[in-house]
Protein backbone atom coordinates (compact mmCIF):
# COMPACT_ATOMS: atom_id res chain seq x y z
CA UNK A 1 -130.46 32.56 219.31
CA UNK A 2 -128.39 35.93 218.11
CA UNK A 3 -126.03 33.32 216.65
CA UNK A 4 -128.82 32.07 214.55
CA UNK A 5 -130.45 34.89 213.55
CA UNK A 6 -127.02 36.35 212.20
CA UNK A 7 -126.38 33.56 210.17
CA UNK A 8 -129.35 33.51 208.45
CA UNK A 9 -129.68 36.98 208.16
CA UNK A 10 -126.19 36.67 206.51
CA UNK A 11 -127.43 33.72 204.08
CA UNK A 12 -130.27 35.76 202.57
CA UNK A 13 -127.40 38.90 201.87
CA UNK A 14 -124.81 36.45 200.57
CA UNK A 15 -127.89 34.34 198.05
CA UNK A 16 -129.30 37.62 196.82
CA UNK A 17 -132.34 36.70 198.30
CA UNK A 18 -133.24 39.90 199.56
CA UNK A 19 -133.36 41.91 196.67
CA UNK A 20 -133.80 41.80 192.99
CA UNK A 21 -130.78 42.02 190.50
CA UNK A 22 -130.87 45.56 189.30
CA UNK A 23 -129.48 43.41 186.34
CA UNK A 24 -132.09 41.14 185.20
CA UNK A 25 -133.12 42.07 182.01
CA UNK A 26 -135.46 38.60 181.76
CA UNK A 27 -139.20 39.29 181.67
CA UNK A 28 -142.13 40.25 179.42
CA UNK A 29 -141.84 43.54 177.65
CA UNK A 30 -143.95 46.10 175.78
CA UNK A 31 -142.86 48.25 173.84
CA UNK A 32 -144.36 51.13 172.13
CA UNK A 33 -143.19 52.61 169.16
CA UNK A 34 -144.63 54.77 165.91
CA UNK A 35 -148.10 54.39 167.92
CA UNK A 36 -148.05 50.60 168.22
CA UNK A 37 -147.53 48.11 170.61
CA UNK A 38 -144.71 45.36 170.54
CA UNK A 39 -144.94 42.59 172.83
CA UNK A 40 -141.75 40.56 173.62
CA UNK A 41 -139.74 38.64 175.90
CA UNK A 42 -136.07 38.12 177.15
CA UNK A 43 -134.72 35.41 179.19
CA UNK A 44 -130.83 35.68 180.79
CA UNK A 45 -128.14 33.36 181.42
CA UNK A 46 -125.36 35.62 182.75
CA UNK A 47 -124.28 38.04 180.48
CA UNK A 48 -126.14 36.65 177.26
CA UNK A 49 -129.77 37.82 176.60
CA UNK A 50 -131.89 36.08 174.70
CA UNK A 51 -135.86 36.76 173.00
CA UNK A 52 -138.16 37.98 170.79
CA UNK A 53 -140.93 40.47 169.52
CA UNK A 54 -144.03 40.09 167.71
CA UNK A 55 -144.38 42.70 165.40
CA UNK A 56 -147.96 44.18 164.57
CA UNK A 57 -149.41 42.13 161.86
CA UNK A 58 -147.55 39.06 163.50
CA UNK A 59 -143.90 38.44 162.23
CA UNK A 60 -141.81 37.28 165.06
CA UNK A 61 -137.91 38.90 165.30
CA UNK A 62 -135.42 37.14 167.08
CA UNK A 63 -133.08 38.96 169.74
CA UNK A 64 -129.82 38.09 171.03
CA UNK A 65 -127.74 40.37 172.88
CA UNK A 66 -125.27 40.92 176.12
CA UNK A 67 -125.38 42.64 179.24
CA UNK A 68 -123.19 44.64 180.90
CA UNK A 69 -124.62 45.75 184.50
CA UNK A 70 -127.50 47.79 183.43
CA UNK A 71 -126.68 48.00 179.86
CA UNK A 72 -127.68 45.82 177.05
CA UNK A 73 -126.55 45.51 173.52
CA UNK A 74 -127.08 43.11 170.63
CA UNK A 75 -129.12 42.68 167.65
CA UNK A 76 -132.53 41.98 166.79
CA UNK A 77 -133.25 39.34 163.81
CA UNK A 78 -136.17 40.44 161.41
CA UNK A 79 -135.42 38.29 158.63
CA UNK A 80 -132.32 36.86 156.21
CA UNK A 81 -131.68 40.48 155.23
CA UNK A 82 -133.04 43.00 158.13
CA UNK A 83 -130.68 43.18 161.50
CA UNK A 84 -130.93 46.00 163.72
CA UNK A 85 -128.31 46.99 166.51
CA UNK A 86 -130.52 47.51 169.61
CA UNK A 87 -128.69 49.55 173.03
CA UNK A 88 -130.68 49.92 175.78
CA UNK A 89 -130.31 51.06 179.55
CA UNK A 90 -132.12 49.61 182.46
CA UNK A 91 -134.10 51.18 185.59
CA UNK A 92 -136.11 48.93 187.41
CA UNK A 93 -138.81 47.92 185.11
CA UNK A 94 -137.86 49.91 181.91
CA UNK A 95 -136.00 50.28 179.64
CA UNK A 96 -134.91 53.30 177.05
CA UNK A 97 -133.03 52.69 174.06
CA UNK A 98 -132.38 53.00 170.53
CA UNK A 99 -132.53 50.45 167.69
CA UNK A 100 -130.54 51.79 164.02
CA UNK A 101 -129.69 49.78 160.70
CA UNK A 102 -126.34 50.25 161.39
CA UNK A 103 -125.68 53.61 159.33
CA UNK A 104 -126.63 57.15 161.74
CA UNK A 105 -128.10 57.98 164.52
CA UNK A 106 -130.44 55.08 166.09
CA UNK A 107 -134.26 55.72 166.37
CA UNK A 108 -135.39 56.06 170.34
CA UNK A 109 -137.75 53.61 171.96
CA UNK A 110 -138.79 52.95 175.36
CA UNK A 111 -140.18 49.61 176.99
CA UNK A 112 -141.38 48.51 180.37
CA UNK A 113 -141.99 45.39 181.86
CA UNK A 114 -145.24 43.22 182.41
């Protein structure tokens, strides 16, 4: 019966079934910034992160980005000619950030998790 226990006890450490990757940056997020709220959503497949927001007034940006451990970079999509570089950090069910054009200091934004 101990035998048992250990080994299963020992599956659900080995599978990651026991707790949530710290990691996962896949989920619905809102974000608010300037005074208004932007939905989106990521989904993950290893180290590449993938999504969108919805903009107020409805135009969609794509996102596509990487992860490294709690740390995400990549850029969001607006249209042909507007790209921003997006860095954000991780904890739990937020995320802090900035998002720049490329040329200065980026503009800070935060986002949690629905």
């Amino acid at each position: 019966m101990k035998k048992a226990l250990y080994i299963a006890c020992l599956a659900v450490f080995v599978t990651g079934a026991s707790a949530p990757n710290s990691n996962n940056f896949a989920g619905n997020w809102t974000t608010i910034y300037n005074g208004k709220t932007i939905p989106g959503a990521l989904s993950q497949s290893g180290t590449r992160i993938y999504g969108h927001c919805i903009y107020p007034g409805g135009k969609r940006a794509a996102f596509q980005g990487t992860a490294n451990g709690n740390t995400l970079s990549g850029t969001l999509y607006v249209d042909q000619k507007t790209r921003w570089t997006v860095n954000a950090t991780l904890s739990g069910n937020a995320m802090s950030g900035t998002w720049s054009s490329g040329s200065g200091r980026g503009t800070p934004w935060t986002s949690t998790r629905r």
